[in-house]
PDB file of N, CA and C in Angstrom:
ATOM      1  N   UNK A   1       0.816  -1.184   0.000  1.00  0.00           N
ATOM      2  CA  UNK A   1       0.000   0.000   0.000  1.00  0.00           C
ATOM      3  C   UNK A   1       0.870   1.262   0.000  1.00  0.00           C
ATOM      4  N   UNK A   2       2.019   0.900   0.772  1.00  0.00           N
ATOM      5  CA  UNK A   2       2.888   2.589   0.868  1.00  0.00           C
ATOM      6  C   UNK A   2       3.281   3.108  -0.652  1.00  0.00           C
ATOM      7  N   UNK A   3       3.558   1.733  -1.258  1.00  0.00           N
ATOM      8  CA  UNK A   3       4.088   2.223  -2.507  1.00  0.00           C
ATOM      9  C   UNK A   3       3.246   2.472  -3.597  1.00  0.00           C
ATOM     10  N   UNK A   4       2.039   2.040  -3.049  1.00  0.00           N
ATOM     11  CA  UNK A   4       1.222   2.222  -4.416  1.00  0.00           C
ATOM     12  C   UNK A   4       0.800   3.882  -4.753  1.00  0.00           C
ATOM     13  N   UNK A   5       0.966   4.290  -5.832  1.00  0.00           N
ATOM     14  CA  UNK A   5       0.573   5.012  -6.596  1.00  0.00           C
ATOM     15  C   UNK A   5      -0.878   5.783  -6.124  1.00  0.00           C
ATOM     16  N   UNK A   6      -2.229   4.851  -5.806  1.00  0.00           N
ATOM     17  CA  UNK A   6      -2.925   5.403  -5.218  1.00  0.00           C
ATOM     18  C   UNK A   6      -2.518   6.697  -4.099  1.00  0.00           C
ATOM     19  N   UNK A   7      -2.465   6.409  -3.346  1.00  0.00           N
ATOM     20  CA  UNK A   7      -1.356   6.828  -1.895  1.00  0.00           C
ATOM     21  C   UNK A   7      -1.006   8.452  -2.256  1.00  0.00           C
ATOM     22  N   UNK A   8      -0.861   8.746  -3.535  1.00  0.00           N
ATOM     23  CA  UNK A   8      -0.825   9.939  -3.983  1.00  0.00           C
ATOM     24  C   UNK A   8      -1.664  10.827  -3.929  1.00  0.00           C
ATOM     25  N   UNK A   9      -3.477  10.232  -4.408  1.00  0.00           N
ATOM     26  CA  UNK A   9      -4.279  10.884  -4.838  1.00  0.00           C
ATOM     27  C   UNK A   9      -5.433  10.583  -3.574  1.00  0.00           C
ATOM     28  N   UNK A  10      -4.913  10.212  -2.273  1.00  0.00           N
ATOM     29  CA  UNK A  10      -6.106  10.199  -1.106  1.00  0.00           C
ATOM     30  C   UNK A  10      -5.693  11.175  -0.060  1.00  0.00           C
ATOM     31  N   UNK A  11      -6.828  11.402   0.145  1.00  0.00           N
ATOM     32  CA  UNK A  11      -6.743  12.696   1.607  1.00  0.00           C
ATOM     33  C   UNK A  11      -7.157  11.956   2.947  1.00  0.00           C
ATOM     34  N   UNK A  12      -7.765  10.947   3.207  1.00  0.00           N
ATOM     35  CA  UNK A  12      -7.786  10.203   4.335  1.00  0.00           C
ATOM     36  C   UNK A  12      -7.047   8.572   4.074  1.00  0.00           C
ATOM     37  N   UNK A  13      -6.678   8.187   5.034  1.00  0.00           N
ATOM     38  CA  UNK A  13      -6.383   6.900   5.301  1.00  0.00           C
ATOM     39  C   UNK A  13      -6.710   5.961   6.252  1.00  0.00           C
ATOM     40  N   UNK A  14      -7.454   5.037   6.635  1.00  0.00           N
ATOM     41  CA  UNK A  14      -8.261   4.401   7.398  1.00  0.00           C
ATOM     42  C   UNK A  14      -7.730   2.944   7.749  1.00  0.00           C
ATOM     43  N   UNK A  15      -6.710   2.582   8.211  1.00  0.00           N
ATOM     44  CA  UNK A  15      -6.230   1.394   8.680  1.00  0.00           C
ATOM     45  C   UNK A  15      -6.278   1.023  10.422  1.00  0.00           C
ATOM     46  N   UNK A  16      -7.380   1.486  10.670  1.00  0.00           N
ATOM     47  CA  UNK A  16      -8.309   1.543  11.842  1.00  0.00           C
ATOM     48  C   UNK A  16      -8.601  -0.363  12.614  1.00  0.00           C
ATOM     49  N   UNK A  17      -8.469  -0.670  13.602  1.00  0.00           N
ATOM     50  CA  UNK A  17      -8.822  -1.858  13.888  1.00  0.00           C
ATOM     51  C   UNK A  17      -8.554  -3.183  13.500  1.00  0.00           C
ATOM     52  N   UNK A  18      -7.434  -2.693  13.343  1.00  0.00           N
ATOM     53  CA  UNK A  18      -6.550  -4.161  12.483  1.00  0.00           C
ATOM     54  C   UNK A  18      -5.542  -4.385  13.471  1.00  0.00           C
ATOM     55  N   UNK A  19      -4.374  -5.083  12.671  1.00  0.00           N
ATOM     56  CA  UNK A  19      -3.384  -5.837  13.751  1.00  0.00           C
ATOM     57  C   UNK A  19      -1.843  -5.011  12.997  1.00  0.00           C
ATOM     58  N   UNK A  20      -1.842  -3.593  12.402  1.00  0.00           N
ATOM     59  CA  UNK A  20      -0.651  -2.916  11.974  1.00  0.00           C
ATOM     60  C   UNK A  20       0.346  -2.503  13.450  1.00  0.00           C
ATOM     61  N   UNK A  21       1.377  -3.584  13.323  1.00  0.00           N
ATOM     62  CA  UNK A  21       2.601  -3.417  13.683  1.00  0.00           C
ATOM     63  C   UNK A  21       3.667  -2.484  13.103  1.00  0.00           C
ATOM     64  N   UNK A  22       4.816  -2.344  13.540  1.00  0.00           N
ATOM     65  CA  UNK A  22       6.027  -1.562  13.364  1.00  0.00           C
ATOM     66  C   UNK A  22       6.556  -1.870  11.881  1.00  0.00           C
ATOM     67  N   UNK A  23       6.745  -3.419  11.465  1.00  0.00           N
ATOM     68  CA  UNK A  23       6.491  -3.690   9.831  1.00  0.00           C
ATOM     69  C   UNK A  23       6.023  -2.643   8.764  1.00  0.00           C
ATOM     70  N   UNK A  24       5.022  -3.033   9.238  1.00  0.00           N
ATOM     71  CA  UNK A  24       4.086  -2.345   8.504  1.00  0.00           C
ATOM     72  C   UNK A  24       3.886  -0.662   8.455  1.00  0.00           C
ATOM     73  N   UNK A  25       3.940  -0.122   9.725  1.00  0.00           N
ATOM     74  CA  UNK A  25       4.052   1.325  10.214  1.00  0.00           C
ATOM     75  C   UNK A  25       5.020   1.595   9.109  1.00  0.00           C
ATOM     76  N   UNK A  26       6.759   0.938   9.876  1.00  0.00           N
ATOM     77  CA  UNK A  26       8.161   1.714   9.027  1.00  0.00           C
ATOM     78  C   UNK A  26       7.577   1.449   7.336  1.00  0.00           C
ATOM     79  N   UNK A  27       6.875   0.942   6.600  1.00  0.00           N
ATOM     80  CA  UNK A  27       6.516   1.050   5.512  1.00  0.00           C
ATOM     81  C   UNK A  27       5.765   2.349   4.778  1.00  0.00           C
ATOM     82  N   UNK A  28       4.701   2.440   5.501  1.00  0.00           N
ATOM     83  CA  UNK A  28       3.953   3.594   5.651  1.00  0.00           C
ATOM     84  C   UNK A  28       4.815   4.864   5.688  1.00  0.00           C
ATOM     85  N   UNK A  29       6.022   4.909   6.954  1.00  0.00           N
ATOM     86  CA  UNK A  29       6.633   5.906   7.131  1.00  0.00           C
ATOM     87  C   UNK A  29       7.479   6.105   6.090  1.00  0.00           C
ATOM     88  N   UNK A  30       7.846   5.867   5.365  1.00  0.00           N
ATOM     89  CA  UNK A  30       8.795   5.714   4.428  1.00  0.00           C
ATOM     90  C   UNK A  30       8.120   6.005   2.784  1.00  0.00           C
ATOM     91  N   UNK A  31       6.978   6.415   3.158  1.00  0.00           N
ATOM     92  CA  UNK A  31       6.070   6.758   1.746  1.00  0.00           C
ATOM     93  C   UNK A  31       5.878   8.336   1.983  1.00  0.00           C
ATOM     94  N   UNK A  32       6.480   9.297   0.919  1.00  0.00           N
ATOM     95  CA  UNK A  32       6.591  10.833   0.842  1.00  0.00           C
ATOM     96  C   UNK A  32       4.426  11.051   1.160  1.00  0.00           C
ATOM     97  N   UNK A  33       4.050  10.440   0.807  1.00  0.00           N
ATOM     98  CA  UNK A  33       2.414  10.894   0.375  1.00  0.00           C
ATOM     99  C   UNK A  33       1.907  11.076   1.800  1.00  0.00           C
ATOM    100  N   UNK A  34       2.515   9.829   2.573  1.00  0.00           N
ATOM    101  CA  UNK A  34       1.790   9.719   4.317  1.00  0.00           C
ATOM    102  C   UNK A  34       1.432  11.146   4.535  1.00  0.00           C
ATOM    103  N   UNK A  35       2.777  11.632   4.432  1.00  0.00           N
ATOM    104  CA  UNK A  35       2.908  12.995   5.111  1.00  0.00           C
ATOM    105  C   UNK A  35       1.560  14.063   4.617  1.00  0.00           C
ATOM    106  N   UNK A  36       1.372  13.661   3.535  1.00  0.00           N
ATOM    107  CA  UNK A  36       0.481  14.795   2.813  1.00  0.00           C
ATOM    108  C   UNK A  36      -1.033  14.127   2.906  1.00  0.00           C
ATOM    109  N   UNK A  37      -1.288  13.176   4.071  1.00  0.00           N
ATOM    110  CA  UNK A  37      -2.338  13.371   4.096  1.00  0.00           C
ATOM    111  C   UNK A  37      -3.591  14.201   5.351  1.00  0.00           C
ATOM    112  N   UNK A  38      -3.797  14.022   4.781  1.00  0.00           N
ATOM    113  CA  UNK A  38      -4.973  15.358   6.000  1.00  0.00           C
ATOM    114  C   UNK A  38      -5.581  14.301   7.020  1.00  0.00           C
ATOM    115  N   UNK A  39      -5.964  13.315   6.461  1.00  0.00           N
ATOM    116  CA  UNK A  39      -6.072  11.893   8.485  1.00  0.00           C
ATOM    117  C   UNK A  39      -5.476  11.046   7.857  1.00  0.00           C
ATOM    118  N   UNK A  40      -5.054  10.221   9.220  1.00  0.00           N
ATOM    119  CA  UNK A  40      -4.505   8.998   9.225  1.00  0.00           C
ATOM    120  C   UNK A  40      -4.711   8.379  10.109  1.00  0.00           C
ATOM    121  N   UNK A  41      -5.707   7.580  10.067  1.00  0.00           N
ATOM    122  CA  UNK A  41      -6.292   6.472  11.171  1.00  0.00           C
ATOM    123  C   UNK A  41      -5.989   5.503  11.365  1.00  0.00           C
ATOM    124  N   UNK A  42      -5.350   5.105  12.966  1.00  0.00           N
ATOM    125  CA  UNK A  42      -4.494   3.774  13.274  1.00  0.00           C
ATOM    126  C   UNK A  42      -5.137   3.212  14.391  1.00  0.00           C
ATOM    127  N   UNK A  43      -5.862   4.171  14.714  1.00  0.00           N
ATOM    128  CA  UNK A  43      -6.740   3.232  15.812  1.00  0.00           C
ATOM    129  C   UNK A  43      -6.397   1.610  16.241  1.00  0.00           C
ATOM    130  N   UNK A  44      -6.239   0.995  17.324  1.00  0.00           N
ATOM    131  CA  UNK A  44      -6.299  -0.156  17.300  1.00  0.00           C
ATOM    132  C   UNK A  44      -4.972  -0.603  16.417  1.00  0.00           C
ATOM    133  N   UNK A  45      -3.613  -0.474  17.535  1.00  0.00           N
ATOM    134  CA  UNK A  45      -2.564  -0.932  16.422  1.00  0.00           C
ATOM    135  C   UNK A  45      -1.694  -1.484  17.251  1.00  0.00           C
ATOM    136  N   UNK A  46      -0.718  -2.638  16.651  1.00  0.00           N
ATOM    137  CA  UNK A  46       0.802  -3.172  17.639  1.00  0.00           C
ATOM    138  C   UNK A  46       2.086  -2.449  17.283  1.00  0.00           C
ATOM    139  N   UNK A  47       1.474  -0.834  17.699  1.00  0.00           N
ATOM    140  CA  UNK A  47       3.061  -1.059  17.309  1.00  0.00           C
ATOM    141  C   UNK A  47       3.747  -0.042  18.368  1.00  0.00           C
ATOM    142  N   UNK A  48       5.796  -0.151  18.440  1.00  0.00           N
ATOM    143  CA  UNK A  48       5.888   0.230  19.608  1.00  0.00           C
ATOM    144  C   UNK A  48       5.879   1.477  20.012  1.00  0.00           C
ATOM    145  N   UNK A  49       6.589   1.815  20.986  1.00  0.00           N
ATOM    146  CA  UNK A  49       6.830   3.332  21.880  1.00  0.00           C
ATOM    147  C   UNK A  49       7.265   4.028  20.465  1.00  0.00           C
ATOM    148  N   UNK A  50       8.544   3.812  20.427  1.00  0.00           N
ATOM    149  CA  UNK A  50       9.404   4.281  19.066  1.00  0.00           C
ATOM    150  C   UNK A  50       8.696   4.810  18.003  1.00  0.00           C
ATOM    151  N   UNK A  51       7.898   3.630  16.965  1.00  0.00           N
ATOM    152  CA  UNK A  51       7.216   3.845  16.124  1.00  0.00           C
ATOM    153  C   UNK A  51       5.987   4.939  16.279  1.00  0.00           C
ATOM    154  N   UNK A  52       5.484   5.134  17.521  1.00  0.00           N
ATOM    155  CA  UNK A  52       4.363   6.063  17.561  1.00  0.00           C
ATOM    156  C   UNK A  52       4.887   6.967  17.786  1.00  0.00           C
ATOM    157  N   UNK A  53       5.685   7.272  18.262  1.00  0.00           N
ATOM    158  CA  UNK A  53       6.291   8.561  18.214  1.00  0.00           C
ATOM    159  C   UNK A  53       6.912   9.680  16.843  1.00  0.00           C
ATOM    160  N   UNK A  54       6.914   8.234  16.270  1.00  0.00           N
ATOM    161  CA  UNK A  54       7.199   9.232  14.956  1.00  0.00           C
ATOM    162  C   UNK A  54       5.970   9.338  14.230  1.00  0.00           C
ATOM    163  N   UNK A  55       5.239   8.637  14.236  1.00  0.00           N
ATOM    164  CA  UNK A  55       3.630   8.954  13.377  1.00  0.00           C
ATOM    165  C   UNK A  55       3.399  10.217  14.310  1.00  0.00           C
ATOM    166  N   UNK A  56       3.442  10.313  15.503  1.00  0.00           N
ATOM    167  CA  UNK A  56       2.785  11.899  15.917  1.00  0.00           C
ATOM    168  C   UNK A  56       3.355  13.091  15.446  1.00  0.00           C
ATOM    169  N   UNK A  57       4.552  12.946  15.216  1.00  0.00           N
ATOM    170  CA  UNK A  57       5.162  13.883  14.921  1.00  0.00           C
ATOM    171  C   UNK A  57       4.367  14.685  13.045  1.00  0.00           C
ATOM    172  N   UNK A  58       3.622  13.518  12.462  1.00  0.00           N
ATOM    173  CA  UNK A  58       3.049  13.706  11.162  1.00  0.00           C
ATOM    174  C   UNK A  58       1.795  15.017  10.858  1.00  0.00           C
ATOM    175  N   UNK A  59       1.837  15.247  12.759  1.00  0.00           N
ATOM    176  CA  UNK A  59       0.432  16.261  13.242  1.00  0.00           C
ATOM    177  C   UNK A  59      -0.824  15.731  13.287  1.00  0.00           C
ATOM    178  N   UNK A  60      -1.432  16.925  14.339  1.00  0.00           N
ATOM    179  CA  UNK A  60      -2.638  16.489  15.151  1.00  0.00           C
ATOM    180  C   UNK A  60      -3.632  15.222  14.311  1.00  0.00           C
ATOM    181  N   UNK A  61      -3.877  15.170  13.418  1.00  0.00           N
ATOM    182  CA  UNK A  61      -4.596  14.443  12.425  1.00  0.00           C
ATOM    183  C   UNK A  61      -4.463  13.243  12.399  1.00  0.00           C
ATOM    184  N   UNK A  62      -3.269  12.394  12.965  1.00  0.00           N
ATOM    185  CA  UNK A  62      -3.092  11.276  13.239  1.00  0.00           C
ATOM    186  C   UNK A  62      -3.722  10.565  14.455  1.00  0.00           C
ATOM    187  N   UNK A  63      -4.732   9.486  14.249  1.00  0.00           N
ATOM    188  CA  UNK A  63      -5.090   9.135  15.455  1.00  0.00           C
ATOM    189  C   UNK A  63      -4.423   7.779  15.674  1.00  0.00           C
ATOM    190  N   UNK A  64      -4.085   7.636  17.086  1.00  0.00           N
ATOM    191  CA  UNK A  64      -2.849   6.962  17.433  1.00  0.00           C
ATOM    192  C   UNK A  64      -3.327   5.485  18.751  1.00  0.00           C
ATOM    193  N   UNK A  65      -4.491   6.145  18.998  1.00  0.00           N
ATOM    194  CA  UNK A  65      -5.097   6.004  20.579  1.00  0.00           C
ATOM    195  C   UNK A  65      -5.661   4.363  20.100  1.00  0.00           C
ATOM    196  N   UNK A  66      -5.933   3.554  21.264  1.00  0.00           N
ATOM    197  CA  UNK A  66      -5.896   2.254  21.589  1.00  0.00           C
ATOM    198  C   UNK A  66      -4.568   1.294  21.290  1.00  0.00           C
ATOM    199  N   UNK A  67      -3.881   1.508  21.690  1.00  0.00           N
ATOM    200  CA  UNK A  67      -2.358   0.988  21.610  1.00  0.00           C
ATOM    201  C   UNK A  67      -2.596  -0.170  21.835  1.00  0.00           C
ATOM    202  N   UNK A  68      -2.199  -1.651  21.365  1.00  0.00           N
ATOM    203  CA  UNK A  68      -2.438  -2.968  21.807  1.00  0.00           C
ATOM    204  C   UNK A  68      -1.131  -3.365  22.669  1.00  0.00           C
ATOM    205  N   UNK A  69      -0.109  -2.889  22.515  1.00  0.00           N
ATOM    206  CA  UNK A  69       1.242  -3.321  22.828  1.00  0.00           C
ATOM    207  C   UNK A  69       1.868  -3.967  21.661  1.00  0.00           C
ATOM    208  N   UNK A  70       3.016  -4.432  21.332  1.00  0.00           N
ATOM    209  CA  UNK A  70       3.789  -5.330  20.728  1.00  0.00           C
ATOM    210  C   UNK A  70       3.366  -6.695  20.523  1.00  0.00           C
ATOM    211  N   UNK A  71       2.912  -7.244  20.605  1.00  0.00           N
ATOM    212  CA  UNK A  71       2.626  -8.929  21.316  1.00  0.00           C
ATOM    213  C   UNK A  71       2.390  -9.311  19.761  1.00  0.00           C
ATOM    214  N   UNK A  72       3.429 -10.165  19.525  1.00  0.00           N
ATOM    215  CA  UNK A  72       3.121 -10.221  18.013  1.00  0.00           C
ATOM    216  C   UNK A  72       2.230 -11.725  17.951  1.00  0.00           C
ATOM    217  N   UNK A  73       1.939 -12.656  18.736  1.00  0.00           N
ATOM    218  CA  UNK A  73       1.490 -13.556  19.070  1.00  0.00           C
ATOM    219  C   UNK A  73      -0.097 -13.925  19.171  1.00  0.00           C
ATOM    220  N   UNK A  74      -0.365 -12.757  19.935  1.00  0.00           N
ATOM    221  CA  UNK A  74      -2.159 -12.178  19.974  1.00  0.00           C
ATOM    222  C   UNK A  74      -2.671 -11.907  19.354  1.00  0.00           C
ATOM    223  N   UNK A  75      -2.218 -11.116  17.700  1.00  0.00           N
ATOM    224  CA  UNK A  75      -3.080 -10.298  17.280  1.00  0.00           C
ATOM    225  C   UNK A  75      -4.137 -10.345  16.935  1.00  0.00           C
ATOM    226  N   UNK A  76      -5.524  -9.104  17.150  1.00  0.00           N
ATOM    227  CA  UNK A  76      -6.667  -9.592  16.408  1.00  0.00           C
ATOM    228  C   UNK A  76      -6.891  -8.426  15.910  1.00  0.00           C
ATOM    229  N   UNK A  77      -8.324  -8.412  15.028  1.00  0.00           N
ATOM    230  CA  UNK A  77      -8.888  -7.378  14.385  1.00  0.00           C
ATOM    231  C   UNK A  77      -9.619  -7.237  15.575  1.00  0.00           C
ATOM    232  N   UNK A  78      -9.864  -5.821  15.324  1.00  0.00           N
ATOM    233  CA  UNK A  78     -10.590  -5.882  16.283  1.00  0.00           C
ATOM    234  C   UNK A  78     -12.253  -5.803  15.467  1.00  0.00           C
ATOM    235  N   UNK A  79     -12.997  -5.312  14.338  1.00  0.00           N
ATOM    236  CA  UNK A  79     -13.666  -5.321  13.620  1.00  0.00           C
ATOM    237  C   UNK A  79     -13.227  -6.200  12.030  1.00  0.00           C
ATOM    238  N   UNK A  80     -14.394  -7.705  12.372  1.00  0.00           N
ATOM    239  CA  UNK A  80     -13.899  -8.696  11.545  1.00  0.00           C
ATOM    240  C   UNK A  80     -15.520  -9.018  10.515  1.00  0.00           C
ATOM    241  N   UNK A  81     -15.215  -9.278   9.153  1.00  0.00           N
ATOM    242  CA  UNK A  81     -16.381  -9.686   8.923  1.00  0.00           C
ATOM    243  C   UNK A  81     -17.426 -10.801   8.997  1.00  0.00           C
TER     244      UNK A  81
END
């Protein structure tokens, strides 16, 4: 997803209630577009101290809140179909 092309042309991002770890985050972080988007929803995520700290830094628009911890063992969705 970081690399795709889409990623260019969206103003929100919604990866809300899933099981996105630090993997996945440093991927995200590493895409010029993240930055340019106006939300970014992580709600419900594993990933660590470190890693959230740099998504905040992306501004207020990032929601960050329900932290699961690390536990790469547990993970769930938390909204499944």
């Amino acid at each position: 997803m970081a690399a795709s092309p889409l990623m260019a042309r969206i103003e929100t991002l919604d990866l809300s209630l899933g099981t996105l770890g630090d993997e996945g985050a440093e991927a995200l972080l590493t895409s010029p577009a993240v930055k340019k988007l106006k939300r970014l929803d992580l709600r419900h995520h594993y990933m660590s101290d470190a890693v959230i700290k740099r998504f905040a830094t992306l501004g207020p628009n990032v929601d960050l809140s329900e932290a699961q911890g690390e536990d790469d063992e547990d993970r769930y969705v938390s909204v499944g179909e």
